[in-house]
PDB file of N, CA and C in Angstrom:
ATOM      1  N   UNK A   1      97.983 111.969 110.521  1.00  0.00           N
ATOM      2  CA  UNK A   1      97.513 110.822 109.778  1.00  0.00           C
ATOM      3  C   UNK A   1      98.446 109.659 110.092  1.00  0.00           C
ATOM      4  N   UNK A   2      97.915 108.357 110.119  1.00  0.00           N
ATOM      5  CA  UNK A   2      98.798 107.407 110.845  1.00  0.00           C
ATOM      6  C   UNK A   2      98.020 105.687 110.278  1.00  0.00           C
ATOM      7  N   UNK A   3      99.147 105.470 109.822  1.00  0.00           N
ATOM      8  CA  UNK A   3      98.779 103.837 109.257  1.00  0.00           C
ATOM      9  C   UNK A   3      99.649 102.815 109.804  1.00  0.00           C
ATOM     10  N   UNK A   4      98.417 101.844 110.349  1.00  0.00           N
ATOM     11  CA  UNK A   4      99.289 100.664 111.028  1.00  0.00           C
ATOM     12  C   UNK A   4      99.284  99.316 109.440  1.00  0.00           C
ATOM     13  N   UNK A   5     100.165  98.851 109.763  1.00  0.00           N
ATOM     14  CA  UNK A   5     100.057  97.602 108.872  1.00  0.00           C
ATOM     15  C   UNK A   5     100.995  96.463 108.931  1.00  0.00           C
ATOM     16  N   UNK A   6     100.992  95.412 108.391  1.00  0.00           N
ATOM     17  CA  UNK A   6     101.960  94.423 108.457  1.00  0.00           C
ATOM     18  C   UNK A   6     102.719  94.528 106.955  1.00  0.00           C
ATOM     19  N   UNK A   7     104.240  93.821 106.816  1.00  0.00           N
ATOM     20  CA  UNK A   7     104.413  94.137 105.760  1.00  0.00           C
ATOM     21  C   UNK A   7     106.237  93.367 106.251  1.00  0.00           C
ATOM     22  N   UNK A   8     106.289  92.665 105.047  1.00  0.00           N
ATOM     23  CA  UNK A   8     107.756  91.739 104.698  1.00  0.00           C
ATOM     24  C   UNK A   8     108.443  92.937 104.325  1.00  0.00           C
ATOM     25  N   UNK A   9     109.778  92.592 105.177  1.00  0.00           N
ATOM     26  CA  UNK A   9     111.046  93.289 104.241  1.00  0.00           C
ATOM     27  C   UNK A   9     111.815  92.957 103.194  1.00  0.00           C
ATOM     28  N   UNK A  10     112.288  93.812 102.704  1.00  0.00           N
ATOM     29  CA  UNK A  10     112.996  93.241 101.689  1.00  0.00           C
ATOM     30  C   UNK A  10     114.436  93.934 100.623  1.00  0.00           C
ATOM     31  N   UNK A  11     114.508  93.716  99.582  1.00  0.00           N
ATOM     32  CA  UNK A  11     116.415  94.300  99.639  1.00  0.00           C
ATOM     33  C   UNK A  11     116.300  94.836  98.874  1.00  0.00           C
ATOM     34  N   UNK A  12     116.659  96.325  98.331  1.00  0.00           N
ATOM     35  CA  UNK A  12     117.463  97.337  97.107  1.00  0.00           C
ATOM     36  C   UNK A  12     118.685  96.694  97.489  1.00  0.00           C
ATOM     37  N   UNK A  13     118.836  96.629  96.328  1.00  0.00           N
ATOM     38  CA  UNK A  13     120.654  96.246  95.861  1.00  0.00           C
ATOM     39  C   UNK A  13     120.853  98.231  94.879  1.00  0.00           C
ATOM     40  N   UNK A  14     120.852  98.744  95.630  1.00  0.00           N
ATOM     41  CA  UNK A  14     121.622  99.856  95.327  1.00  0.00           C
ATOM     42  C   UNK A  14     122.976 100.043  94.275  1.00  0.00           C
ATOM     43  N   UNK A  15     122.996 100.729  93.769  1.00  0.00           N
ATOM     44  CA  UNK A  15     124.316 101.023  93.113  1.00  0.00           C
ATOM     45  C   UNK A  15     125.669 100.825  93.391  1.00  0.00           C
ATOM     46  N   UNK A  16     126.723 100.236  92.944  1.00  0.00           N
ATOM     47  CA  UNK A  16     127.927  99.851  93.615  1.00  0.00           C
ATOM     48  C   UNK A  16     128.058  98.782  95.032  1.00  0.00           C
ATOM     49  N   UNK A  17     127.005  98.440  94.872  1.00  0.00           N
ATOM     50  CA  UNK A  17     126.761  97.049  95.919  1.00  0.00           C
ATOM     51  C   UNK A  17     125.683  96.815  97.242  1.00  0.00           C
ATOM     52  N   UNK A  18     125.790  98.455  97.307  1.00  0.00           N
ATOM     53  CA  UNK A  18     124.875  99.343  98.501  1.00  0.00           C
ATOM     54  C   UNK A  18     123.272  98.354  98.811  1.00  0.00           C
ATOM     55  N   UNK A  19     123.451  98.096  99.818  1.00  0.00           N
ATOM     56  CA  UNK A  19     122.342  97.275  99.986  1.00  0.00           C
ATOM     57  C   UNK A  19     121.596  97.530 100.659  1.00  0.00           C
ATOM     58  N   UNK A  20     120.059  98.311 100.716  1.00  0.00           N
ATOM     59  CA  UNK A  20     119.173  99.220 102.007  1.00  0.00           C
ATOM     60  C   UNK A  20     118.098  98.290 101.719  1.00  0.00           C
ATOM     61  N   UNK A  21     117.685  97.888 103.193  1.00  0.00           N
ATOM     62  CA  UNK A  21     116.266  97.254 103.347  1.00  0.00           C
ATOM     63  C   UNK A  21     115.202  98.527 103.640  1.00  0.00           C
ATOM     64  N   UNK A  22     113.502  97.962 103.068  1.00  0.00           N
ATOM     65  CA  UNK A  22     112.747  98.858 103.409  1.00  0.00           C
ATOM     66  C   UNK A  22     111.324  97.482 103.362  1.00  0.00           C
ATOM     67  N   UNK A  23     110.638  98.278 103.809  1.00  0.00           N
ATOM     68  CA  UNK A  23     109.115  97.817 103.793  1.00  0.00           C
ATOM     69  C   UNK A  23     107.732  98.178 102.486  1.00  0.00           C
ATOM     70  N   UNK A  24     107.065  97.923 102.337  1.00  0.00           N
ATOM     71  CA  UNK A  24     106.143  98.223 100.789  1.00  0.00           C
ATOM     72  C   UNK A  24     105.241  99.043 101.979  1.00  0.00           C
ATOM     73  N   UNK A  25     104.658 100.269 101.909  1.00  0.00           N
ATOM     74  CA  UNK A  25     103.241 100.715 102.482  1.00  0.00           C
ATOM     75  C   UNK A  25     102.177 100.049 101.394  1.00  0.00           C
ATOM     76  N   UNK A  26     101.090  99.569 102.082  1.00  0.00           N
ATOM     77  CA  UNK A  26      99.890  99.328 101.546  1.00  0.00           C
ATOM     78  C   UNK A  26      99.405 100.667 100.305  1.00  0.00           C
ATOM     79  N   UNK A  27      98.882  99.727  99.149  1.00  0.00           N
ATOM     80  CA  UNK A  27      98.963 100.850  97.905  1.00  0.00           C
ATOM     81  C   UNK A  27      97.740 101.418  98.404  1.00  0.00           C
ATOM     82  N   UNK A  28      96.527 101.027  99.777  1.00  0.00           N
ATOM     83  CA  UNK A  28      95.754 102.067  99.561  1.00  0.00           C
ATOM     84  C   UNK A  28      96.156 103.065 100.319  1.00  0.00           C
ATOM     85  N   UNK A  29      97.045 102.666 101.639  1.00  0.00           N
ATOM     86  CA  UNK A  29      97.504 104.037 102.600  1.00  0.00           C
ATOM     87  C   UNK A  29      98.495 104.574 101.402  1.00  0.00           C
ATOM     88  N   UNK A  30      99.516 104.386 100.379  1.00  0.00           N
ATOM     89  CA  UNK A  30     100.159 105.300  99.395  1.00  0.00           C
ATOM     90  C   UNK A  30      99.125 106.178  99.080  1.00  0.00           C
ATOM     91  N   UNK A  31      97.930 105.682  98.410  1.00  0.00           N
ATOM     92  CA  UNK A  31      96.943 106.499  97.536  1.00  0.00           C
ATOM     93  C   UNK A  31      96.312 107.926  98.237  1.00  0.00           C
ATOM     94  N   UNK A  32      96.209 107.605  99.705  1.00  0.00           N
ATOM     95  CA  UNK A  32      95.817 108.507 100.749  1.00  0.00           C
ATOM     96  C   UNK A  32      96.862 109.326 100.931  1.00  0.00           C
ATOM     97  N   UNK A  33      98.039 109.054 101.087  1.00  0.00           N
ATOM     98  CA  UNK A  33      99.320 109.378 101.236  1.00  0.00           C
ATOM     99  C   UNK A  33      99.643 110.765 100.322  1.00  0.00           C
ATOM    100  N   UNK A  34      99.551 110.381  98.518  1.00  0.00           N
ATOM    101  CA  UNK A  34      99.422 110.495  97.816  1.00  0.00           C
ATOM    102  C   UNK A  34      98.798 112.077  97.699  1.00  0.00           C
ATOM    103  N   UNK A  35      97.596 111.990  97.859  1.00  0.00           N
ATOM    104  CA  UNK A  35      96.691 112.874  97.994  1.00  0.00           C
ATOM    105  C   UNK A  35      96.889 114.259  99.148  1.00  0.00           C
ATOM    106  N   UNK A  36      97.003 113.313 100.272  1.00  0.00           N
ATOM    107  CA  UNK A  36      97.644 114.615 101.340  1.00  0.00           C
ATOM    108  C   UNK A  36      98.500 115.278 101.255  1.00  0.00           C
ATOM    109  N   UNK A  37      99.861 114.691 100.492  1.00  0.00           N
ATOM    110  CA  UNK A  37     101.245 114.877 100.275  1.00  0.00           C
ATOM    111  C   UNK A  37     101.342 116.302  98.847  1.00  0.00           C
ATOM    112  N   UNK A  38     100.230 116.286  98.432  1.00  0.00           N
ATOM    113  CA  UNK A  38      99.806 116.754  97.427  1.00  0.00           C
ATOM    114  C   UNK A  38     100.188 118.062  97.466  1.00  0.00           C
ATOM    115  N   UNK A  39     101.217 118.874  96.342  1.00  0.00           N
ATOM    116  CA  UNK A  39     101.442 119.934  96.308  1.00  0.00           C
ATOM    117  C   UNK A  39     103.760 120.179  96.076  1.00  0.00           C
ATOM    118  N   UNK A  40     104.189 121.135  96.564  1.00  0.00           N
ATOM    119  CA  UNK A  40     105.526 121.225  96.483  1.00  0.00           C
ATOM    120  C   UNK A  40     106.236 120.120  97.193  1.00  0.00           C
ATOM    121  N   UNK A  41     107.206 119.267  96.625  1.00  0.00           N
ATOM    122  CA  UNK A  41     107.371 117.853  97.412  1.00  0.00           C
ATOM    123  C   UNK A  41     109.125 118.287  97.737  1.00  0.00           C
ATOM    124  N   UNK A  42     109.033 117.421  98.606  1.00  0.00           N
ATOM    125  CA  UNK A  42     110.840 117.028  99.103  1.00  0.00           C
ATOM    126  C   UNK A  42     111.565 116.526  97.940  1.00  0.00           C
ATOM    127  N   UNK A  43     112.934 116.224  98.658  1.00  0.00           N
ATOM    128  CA  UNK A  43     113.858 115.652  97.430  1.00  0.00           C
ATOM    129  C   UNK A  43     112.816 114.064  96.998  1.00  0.00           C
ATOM    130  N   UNK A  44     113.134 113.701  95.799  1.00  0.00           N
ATOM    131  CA  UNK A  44     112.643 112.312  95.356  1.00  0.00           C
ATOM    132  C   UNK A  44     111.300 112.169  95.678  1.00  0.00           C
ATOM    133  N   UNK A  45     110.325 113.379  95.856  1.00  0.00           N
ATOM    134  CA  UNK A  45     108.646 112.999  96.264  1.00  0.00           C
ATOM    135  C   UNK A  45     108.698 112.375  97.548  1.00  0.00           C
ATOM    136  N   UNK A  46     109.625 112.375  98.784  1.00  0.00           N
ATOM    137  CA  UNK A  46     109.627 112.260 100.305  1.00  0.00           C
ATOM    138  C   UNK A  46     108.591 112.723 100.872  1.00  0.00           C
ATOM    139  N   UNK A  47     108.146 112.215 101.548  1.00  0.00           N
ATOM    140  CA  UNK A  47     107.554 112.355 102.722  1.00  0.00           C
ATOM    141  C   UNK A  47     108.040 112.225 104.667  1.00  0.00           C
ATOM    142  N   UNK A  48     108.130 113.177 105.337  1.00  0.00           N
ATOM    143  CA  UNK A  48     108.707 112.877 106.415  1.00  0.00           C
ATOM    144  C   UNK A  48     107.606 111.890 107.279  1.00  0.00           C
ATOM    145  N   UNK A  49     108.136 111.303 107.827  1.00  0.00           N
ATOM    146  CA  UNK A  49     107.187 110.521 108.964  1.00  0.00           C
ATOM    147  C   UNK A  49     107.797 110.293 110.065  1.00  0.00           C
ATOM    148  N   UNK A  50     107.077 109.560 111.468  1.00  0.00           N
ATOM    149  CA  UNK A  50     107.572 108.727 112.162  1.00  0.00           C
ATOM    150  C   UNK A  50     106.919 107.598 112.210  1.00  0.00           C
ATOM    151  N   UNK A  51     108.590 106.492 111.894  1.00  0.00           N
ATOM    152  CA  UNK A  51     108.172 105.128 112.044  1.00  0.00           C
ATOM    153  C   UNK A  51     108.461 104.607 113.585  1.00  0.00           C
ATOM    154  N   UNK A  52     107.606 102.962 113.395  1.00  0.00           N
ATOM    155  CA  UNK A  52     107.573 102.445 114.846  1.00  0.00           C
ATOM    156  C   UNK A  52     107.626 100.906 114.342  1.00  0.00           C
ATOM    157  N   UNK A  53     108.462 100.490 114.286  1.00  0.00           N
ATOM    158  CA  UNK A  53     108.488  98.874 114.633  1.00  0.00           C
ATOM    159  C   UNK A  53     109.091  98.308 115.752  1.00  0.00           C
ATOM    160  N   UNK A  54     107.456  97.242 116.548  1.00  0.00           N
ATOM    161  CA  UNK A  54     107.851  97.186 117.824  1.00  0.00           C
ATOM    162  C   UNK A  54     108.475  98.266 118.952  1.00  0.00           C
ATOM    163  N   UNK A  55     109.350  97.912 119.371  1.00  0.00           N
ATOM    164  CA  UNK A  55     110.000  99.092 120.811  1.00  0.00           C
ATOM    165  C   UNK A  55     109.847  99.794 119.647  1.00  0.00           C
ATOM    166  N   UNK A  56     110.976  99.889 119.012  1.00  0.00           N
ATOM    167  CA  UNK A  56     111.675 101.116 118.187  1.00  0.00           C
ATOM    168  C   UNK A  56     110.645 102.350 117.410  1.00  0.00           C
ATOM    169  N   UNK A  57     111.435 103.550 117.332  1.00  0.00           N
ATOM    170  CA  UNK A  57     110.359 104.911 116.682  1.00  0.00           C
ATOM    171  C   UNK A  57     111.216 105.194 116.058  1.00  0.00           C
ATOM    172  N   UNK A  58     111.543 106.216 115.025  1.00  0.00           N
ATOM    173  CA  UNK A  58     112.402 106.783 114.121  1.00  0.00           C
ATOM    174  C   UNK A  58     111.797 107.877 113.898  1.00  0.00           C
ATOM    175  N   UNK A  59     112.833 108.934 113.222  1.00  0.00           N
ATOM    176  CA  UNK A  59     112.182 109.846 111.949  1.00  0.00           C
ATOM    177  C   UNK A  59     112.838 109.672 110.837  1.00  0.00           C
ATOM    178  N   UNK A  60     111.901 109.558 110.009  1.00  0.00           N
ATOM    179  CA  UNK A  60     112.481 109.060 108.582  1.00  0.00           C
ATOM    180  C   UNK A  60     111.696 109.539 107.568  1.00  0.00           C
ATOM    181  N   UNK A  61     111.926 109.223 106.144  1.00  0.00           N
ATOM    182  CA  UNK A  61     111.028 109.480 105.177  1.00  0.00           C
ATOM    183  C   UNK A  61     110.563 108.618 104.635  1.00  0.00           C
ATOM    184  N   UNK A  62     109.765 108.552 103.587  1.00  0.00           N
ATOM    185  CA  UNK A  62     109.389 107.496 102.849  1.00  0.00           C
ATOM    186  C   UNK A  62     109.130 108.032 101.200  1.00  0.00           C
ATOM    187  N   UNK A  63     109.012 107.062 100.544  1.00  0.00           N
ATOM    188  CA  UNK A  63     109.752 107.551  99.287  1.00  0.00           C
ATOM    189  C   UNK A  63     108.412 106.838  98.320  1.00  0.00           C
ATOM    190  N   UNK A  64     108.266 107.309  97.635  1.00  0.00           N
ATOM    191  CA  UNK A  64     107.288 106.395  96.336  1.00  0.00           C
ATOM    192  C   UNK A  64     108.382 106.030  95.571  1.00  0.00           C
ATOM    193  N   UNK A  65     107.503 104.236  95.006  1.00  0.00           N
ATOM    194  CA  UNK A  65     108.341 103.589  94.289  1.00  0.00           C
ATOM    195  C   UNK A  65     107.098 103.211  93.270  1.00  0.00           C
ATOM    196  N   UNK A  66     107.621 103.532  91.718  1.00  0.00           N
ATOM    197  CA  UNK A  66     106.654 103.402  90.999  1.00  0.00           C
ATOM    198  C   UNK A  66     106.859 102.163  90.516  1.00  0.00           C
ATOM    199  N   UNK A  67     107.477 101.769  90.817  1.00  0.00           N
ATOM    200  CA  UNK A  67     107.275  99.704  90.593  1.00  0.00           C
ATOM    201  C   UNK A  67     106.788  99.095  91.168  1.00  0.00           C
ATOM    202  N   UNK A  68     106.623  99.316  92.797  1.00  0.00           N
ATOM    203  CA  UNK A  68     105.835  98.914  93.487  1.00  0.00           C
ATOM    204  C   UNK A  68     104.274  99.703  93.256  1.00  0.00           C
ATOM    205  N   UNK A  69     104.074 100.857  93.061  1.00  0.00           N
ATOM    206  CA  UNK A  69     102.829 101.424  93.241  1.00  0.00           C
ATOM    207  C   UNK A  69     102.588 102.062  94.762  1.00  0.00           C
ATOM    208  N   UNK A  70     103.640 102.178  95.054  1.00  0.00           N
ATOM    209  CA  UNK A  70     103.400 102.542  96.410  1.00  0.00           C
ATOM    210  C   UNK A  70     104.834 103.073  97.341  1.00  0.00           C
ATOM    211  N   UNK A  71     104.511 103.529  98.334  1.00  0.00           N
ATOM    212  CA  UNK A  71     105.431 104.241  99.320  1.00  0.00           C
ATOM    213  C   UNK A  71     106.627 103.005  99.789  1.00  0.00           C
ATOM    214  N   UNK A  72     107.768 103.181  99.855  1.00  0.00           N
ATOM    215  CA  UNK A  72     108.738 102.485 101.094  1.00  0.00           C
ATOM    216  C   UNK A  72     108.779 103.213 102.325  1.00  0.00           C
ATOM    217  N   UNK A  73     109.180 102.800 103.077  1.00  0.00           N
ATOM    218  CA  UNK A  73     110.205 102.854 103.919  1.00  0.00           C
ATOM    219  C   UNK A  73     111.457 102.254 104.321  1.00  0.00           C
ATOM    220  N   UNK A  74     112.583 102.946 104.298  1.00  0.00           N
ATOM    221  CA  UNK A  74     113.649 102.437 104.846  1.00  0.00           C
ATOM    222  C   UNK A  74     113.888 101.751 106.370  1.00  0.00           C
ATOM    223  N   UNK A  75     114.105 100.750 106.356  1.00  0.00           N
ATOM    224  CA  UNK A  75     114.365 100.346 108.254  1.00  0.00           C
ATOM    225  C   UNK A  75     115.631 100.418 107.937  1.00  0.00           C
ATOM    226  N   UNK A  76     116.488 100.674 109.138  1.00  0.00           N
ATOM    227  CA  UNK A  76     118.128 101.403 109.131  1.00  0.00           C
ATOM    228  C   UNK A  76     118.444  99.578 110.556  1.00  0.00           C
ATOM    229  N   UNK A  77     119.652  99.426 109.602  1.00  0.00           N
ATOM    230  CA  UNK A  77     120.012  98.525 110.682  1.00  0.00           C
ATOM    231  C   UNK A  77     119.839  98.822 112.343  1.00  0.00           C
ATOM    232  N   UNK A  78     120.048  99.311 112.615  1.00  0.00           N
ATOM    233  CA  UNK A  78     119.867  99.903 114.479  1.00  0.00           C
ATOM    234  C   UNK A  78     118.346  99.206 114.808  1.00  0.00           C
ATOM    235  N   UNK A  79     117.544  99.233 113.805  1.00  0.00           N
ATOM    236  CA  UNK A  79     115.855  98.718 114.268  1.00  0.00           C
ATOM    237  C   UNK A  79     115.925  97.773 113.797  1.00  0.00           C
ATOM    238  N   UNK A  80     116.317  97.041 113.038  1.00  0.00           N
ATOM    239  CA  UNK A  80     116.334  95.516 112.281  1.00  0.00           C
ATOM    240  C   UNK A  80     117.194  94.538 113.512  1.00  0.00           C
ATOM    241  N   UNK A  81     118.069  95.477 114.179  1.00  0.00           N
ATOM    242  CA  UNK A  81     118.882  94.438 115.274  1.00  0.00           C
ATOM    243  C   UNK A  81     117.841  94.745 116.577  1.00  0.00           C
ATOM    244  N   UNK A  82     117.709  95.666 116.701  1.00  0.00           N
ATOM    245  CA  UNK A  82     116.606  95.681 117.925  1.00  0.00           C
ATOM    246  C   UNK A  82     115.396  94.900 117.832  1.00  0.00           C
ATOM    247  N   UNK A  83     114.905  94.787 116.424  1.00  0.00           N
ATOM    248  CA  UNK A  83     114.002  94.046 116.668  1.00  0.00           C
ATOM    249  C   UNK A  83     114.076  92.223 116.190  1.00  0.00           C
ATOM    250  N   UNK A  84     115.403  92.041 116.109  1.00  0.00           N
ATOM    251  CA  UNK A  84     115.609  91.327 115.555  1.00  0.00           C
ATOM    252  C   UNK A  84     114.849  90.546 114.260  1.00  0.00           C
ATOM    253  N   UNK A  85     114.758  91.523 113.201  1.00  0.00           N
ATOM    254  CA  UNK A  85     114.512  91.670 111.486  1.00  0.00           C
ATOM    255  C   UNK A  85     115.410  91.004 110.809  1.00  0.00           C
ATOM    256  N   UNK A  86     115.020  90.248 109.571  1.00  0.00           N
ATOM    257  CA  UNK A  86     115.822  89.998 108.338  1.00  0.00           C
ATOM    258  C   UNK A  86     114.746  90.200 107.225  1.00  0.00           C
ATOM    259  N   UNK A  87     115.260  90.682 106.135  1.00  0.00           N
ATOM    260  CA  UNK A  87     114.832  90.513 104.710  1.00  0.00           C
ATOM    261  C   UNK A  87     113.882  89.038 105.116  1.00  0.00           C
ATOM    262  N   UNK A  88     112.941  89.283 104.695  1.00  0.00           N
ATOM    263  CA  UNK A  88     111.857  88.240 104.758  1.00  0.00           C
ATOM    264  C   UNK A  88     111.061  88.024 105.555  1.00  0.00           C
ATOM    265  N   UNK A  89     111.250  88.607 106.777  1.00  0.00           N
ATOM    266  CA  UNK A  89     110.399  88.397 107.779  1.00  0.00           C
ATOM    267  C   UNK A  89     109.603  89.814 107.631  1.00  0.00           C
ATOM    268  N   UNK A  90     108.311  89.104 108.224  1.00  0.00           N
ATOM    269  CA  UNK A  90     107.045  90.456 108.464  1.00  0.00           C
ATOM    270  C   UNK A  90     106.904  91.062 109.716  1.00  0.00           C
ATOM    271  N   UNK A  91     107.042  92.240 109.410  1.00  0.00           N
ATOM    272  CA  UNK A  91     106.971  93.586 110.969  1.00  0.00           C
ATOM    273  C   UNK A  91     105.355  93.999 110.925  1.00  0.00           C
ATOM    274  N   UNK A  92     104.940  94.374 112.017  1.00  0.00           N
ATOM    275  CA  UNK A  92     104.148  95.300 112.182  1.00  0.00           C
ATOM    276  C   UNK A  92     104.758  96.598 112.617  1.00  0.00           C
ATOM    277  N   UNK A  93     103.966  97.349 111.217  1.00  0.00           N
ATOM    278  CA  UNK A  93     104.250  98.799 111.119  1.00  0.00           C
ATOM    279  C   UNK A  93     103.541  99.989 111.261  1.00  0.00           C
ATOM    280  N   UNK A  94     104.178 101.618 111.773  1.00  0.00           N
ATOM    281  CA  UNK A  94     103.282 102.252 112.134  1.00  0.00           C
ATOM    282  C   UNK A  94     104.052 103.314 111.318  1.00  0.00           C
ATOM    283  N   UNK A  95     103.111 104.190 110.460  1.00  0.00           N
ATOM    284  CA  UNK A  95     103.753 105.306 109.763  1.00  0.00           C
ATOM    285  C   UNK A  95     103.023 106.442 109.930  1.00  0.00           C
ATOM    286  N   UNK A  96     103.686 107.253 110.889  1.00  0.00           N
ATOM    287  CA  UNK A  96     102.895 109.043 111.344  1.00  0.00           C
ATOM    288  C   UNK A  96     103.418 109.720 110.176  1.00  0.00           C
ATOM    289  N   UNK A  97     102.502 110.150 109.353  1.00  0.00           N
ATOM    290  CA  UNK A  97     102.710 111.610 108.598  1.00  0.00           C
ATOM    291  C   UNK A  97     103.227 112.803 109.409  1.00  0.00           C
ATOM    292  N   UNK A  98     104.118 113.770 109.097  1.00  0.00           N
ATOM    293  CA  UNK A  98     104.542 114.361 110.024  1.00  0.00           C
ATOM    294  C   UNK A  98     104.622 116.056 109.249  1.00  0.00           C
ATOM    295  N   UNK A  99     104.141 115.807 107.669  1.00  0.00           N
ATOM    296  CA  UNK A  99     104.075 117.185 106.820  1.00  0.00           C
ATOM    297  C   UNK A  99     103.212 117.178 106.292  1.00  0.00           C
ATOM    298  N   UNK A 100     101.834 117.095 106.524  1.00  0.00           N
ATOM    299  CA  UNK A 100     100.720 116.657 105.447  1.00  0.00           C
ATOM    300  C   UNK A 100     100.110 118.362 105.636  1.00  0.00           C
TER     301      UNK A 100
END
């Protein structure tokens, strides 16, 4: 299962100063997400995937955020400099389910 989309980054201010950027998944690919994912979950309701912004691929997870209504993803500095990213700017994104 695999969702392309566009989508602004933006900042957790983490605990003790910790600052991780991630992306919002679209609440209807969460809802689909949601559903497949359905059953014994990872730590924090994770999901493994592979991401792709631009060049870059990863394996990573993605996490539901119930404030948003929907899935993150984390982008890890190494892809934010490759693709040259900041908090605010919009990526096109690709998220492979990889445990459904």
């Amino acid at each position: 299962m695999k969702f392309d989309f566009e989508a602004e980054l933006w900042i957790w201010d983490a605990r003790r100063g910790e600052l991780w950027t991630f992306v919002s998944l679209p609440v209807e690919a969460s809802e689909e997400i949601r559903d497949v994912a359905a059953g014994p979950r990872r730590g924090f309701g994770s999901v493994r995937v592979r991401a792709t912004i631009g060049g870059s691929s990863w394996l990573t997870s993605i996490f539901p955020d119930s404030t948003r209504g929907a899935y993150v993803l984390p982008v890890k500095r190494a892809v934010r400099k490759a693709e040259d990213l900041d908090a605010g700017d919009t990526a096109a994104v690709t998220v492979e389910l990889l445990d459904p």
